[in-house]
Protein backbone atom coordinates (compact mmCIF):
# COMPACT_ATOMS: atom_id res chain seq x y z
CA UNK A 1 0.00 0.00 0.00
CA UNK A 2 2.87 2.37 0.56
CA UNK A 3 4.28 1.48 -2.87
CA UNK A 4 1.01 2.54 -4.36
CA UNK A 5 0.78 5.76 -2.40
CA UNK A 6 4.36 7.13 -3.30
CA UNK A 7 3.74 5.78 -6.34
CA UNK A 8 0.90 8.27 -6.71
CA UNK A 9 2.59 11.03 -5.52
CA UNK A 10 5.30 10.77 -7.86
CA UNK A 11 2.98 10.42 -10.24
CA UNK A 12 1.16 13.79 -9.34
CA UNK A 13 4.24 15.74 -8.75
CA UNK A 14 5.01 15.41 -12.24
CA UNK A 15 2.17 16.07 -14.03
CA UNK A 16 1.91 19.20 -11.57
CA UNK A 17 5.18 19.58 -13.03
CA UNK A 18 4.78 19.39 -16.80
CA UNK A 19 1.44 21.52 -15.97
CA UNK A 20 3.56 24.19 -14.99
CA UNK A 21 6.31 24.11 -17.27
CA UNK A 22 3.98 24.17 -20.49
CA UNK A 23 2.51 27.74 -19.16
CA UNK A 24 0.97 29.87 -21.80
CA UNK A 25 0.94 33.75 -21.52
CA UNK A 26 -1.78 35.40 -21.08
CA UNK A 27 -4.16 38.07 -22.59
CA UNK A 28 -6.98 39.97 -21.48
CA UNK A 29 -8.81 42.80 -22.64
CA UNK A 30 -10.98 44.54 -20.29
CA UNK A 31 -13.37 47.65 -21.29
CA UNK A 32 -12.33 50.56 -18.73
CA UNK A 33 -14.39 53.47 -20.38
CA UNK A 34 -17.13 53.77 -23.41
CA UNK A 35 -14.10 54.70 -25.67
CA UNK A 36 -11.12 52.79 -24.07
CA UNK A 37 -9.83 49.20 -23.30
CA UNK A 38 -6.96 47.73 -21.33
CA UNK A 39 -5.03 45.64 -22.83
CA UNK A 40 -2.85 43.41 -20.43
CA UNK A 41 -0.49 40.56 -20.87
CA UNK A 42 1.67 38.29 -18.32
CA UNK A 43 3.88 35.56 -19.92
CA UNK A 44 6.19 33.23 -17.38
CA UNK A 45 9.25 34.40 -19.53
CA UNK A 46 10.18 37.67 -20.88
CA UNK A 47 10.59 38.44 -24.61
CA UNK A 48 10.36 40.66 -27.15
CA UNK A 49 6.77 41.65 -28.06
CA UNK A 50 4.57 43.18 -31.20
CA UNK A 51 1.29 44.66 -30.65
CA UNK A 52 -1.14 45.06 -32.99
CA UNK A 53 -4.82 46.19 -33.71
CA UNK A 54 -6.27 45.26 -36.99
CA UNK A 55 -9.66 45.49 -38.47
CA UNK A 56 -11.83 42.75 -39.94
CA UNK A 57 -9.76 43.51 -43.56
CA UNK A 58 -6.93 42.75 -41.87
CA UNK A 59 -5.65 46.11 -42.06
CA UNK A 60 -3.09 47.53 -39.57
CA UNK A 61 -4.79 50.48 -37.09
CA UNK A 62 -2.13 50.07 -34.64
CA UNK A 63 1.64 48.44 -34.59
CA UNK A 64 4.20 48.56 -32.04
CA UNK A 65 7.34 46.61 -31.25
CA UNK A 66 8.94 46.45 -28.04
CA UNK A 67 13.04 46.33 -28.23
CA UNK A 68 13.41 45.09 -24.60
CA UNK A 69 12.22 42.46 -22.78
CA UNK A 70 8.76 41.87 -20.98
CA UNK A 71 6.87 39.45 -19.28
CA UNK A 72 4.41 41.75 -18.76
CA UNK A 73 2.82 44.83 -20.48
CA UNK A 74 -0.45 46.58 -20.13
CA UNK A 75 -1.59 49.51 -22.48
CA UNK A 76 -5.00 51.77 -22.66
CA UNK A 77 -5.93 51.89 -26.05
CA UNK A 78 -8.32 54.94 -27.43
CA UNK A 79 -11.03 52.91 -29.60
CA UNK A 80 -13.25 56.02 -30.23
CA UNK A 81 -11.80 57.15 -33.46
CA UNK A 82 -12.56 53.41 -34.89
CA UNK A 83 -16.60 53.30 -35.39
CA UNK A 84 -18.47 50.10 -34.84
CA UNK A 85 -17.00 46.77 -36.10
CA UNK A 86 -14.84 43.66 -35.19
CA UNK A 87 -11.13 44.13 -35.02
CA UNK A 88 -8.41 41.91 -33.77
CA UNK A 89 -5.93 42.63 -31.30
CA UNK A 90 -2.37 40.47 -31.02
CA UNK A 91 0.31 40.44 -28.92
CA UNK A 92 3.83 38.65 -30.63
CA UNK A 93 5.98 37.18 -28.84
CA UNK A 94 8.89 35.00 -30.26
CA UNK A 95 7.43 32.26 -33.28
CA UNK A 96 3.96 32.86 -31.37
CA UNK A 97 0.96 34.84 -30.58
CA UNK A 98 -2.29 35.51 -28.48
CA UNK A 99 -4.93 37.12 -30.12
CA UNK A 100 -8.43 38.43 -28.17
CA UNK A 101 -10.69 39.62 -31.19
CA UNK A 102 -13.25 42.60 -30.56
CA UNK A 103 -16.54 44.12 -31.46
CA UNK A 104 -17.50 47.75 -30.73
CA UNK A 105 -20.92 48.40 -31.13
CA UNK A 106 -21.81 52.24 -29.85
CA UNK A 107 -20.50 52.68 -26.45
CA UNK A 108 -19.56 48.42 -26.02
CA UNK A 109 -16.62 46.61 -26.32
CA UNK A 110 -17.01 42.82 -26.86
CA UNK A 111 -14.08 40.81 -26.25
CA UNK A 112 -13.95 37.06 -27.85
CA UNK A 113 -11.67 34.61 -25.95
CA UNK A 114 -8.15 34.05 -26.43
CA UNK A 115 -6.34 32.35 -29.39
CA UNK A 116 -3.28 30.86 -28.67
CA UNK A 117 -1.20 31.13 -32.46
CA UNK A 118 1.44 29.91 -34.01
CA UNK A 119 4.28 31.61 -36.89
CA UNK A 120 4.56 28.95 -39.63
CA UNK A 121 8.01 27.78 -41.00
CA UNK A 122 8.34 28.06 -44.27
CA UNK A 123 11.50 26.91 -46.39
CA UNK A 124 12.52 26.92 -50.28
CA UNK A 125 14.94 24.73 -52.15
CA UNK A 126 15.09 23.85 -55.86
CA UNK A 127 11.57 25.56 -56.67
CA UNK A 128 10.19 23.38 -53.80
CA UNK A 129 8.31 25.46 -51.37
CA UNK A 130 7.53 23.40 -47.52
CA UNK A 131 5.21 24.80 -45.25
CA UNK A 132 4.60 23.63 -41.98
CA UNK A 133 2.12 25.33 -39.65
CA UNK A 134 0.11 24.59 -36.11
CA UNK A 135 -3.16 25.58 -36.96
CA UNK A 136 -4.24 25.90 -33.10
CA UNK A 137 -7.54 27.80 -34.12
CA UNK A 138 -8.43 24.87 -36.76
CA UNK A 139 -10.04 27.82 -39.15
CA UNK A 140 -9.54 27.37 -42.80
CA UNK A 141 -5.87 28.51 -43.82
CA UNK A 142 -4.97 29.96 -47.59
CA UNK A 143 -2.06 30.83 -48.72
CA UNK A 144 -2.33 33.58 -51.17
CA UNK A 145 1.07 33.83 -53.95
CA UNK A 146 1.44 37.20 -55.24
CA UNK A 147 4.31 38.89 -58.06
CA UNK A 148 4.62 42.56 -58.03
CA UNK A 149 1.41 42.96 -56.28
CA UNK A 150 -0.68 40.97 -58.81
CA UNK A 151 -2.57 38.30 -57.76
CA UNK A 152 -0.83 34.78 -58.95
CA UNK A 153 -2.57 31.80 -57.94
CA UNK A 154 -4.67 30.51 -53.95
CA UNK A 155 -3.68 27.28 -52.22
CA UNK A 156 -6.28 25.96 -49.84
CA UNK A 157 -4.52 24.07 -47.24
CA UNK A 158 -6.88 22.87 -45.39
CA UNK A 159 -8.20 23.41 -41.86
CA UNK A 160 -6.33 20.25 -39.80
CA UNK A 161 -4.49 20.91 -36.60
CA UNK A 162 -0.68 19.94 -38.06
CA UNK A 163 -0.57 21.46 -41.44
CA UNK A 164 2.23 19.87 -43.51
CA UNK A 165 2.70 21.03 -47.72
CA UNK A 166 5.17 20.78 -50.53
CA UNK A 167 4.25 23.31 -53.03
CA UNK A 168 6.31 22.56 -56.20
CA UNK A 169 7.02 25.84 -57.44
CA UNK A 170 8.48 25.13 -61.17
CA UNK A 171 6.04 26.24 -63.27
CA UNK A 172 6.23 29.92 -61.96
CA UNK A 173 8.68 32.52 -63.67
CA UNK A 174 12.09 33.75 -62.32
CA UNK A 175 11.83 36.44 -59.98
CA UNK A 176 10.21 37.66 -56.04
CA UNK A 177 7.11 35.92 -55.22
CA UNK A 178 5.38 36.97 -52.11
CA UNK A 179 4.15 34.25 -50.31
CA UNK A 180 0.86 35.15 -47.96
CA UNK A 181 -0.39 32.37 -45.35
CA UNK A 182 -3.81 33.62 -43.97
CA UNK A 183 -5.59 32.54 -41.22
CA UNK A 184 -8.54 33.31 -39.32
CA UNK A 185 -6.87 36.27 -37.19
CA UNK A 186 -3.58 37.02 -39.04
CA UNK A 187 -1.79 36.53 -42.14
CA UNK A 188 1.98 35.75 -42.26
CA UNK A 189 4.31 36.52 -45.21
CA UNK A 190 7.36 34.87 -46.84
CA UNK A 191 9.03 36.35 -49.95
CA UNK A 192 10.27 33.79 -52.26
CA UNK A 193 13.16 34.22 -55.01
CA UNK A 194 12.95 31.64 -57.72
């Protein structure tokens, strides 16, 4: 019976322990005012962070990068100039992100729960383009190829957890492709020369 018991404990000491070390920062959003939100992140381990506010287009309304450290950060943000809508804000931090997305209608702030995200890898090699993504959300991802700004051809790649592709990138002329992977709260960018 003691075996058992120690046994046990052991046994909960570690998972208490793998609990802890797998901590995810986090984000909150909190409506202080008609016109203003707090935004305010904690993280177990400081890093660099981005900030950013973007609108349902996707368009940037805000951007900030931090050059030291944090492992925590809190900011009011003035919403009244941006009307009624849903926008997203993100907070960066090293290959990853948390993302709280928002809808101001008159005088109220809804804020949506937190997605944990994740920054794809991509790599290129002999016209052979591998992408590898964790699609935490599991929202349909695209990824958009564009040359000199025009529009070249859409890859749906699907909406599974572990997103694994080889695009075989032959058949496209010599020159700078820019690679867009979208996603439901952010789209990330690669430029390829072929």
């Amino acid at each position: 019976m003691k075996t058992r018991s120690g046994i046990l404990a052991i046994l909960a000491l570690f998972i208490v322990a793998i609990g802890s070390a797998a901590e995810l920062p986090k984000m909150n959003v909190v409506q202080v005012e008609p016109d203003k939100a707090l935004l305010a992140y904690s993280a177990p381990t400081a890093t660099p962070l981005e900030i950013t506010l973007t609108n349902h287009n996707g368009d940037i309304l805000y951007s900030n990068r931090t050059d030291e450290k944090h492992s925590e950060y809190k900011k009011v943000f003035d919403l009244s100039g941006l009307g009624d809508g849903d926008f997203c804000l993100s907070v960066n931090f090293g290959n990853q992100s948390v993302t709280r997305s928002l809808q101001i209608s008159g005088k109220n702030i809804t804020v949506g729960p937190p997605q944990n995200c994740y920054v794809p890898r991509f790599h290129l090699e002999n016209k052979t383009l591998d992408i590898s993504f964790l699609n935490s959300g599991m929202k349909q991802v695209y990824l958009n190829i564009y040359r000199d700004g025009k529009f070249v051809e859409v890859v749906k790649l699907g909406r599974d957890l572990a997103i694994q592709k080889r695009l075989d990138m032959s058949n496209l002329k010599k020159g700078e492709y820019m690679i867009v992977l979208s996603e439901k709260h952010k789209e990330h960018t690669f430029i390829a020369k072929l």
